[in-house]
C-alpha atoms as a PDB file:
ATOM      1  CA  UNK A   1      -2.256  -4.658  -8.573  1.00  0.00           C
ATOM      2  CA  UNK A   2       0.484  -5.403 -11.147  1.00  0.00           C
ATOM      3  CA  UNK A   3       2.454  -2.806 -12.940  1.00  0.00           C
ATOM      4  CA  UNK A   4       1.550  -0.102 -11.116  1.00  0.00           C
ATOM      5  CA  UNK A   5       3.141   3.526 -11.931  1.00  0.00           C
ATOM      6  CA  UNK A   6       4.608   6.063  -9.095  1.00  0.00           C
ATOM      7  CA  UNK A   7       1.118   7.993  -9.993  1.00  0.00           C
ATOM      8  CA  UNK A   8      -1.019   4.935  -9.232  1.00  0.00           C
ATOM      9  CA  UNK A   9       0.485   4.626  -5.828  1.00  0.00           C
ATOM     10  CA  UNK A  10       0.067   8.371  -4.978  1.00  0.00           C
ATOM     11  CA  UNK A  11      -3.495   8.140  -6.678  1.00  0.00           C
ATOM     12  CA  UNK A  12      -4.404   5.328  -3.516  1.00  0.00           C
ATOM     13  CA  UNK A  13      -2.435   7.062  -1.326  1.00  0.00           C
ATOM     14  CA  UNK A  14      -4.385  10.082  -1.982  1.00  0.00           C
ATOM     15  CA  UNK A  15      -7.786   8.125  -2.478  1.00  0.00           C
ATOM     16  CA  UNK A  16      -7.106   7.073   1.221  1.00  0.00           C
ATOM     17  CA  UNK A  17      -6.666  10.398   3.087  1.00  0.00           C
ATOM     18  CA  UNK A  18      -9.763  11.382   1.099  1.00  0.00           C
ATOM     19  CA  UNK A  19     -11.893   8.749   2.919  1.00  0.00           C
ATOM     20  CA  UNK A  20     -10.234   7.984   6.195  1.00  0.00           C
ATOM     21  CA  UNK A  21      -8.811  11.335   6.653  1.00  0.00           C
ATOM     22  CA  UNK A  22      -5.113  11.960   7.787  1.00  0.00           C
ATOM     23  CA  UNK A  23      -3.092   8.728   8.841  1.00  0.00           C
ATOM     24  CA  UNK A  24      -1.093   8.764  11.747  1.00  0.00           C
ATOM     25  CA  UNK A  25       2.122   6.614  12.062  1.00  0.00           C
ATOM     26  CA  UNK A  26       3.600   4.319  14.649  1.00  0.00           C
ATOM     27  CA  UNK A  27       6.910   4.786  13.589  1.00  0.00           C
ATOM     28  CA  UNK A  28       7.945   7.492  11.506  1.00  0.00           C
ATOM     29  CA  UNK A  29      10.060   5.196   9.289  1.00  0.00           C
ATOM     30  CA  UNK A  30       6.557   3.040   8.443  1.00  0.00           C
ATOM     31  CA  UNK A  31       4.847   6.370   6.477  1.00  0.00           C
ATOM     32  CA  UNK A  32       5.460   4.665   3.537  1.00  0.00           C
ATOM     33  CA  UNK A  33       4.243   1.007   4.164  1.00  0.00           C
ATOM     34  CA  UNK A  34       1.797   1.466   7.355  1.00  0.00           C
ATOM     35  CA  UNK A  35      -0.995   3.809   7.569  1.00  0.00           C
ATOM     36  CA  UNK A  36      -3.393   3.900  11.083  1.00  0.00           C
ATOM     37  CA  UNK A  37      -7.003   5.424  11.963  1.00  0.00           C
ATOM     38  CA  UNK A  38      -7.035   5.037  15.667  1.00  0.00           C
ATOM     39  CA  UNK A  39     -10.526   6.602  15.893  1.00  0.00           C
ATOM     40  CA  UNK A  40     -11.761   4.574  12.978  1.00  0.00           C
ATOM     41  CA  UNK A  41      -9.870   1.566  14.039  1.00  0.00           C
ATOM     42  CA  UNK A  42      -8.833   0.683  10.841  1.00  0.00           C
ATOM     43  CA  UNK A  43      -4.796  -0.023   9.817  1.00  0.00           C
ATOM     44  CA  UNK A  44      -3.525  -0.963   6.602  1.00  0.00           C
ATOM     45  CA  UNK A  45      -0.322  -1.873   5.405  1.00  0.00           C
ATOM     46  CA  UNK A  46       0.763  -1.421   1.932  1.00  0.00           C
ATOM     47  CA  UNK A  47       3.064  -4.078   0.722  1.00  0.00           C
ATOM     48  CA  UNK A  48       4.818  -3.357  -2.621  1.00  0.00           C
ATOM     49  CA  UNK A  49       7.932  -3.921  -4.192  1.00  0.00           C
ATOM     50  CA  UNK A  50       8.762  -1.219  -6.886  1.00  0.00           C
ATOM     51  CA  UNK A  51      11.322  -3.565  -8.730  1.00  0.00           C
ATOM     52  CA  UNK A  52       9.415  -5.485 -11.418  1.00  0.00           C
ATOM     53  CA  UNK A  53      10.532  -9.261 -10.962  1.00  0.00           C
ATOM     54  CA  UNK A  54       9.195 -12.502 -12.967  1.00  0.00           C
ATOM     55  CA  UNK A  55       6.938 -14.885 -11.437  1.00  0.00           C
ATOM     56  CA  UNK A  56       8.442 -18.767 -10.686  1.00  0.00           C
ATOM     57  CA  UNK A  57       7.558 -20.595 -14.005  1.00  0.00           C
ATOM     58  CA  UNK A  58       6.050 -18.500 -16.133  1.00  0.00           C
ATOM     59  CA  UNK A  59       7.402 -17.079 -19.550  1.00  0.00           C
ATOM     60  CA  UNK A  60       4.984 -13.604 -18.354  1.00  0.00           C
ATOM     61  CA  UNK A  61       7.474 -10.362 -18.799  1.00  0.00           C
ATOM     62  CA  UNK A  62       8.275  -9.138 -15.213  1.00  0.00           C
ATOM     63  CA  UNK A  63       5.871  -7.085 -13.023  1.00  0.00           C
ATOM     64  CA  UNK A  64       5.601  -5.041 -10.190  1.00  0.00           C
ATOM     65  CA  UNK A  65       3.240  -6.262  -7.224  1.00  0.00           C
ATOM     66  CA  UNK A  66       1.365  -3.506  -5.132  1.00  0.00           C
ATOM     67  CA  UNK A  67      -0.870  -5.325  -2.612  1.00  0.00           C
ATOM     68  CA  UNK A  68      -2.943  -3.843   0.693  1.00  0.00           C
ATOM     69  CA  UNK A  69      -3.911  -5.358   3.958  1.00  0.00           C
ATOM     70  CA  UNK A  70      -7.009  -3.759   5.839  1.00  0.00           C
ATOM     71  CA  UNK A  71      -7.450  -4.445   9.444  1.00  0.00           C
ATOM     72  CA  UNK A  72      -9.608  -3.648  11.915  1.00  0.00           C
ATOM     73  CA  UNK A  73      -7.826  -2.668  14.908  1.00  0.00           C
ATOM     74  CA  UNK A  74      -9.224  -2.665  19.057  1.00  0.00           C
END
């Protein structure tokens, strides 16, 4: 996703609990990047990086990047 707002991030983040139910955390320091359903065995880290920066090359104004990783977990 590319220039997302604060409310599109708490809109996922909300969209999320709503279908997987309450995270739990490894670390207490990862709440905001790394969310885990033991029972469902499903992780998934959020990456994002709320500076906007311009991509190598390109005349494009800058963006911000928002990007998830789903895993299945054992």
């Amino acid at each position: 996703m590319h220039n997302y707002k604060d409310a599109d991030l708490t809109k996922l983040r909300e969209s999320l609990i709503a279908e997987y139910g309450q995270p739990t955390f490894a670390n207490e320091s990862l709440r905001l990047t790394k969310w885990q359903w033991p029972e469902k065995k499903i992780q998934i880290i959020l990456y994002y990086d709320p500076v906007a920066k311009r991509e190598l090359g390109s005349n494009k104004p800058p963006e911000t990047t928002l990007n998830l990783a789903f895993r299945k977990t054992e």
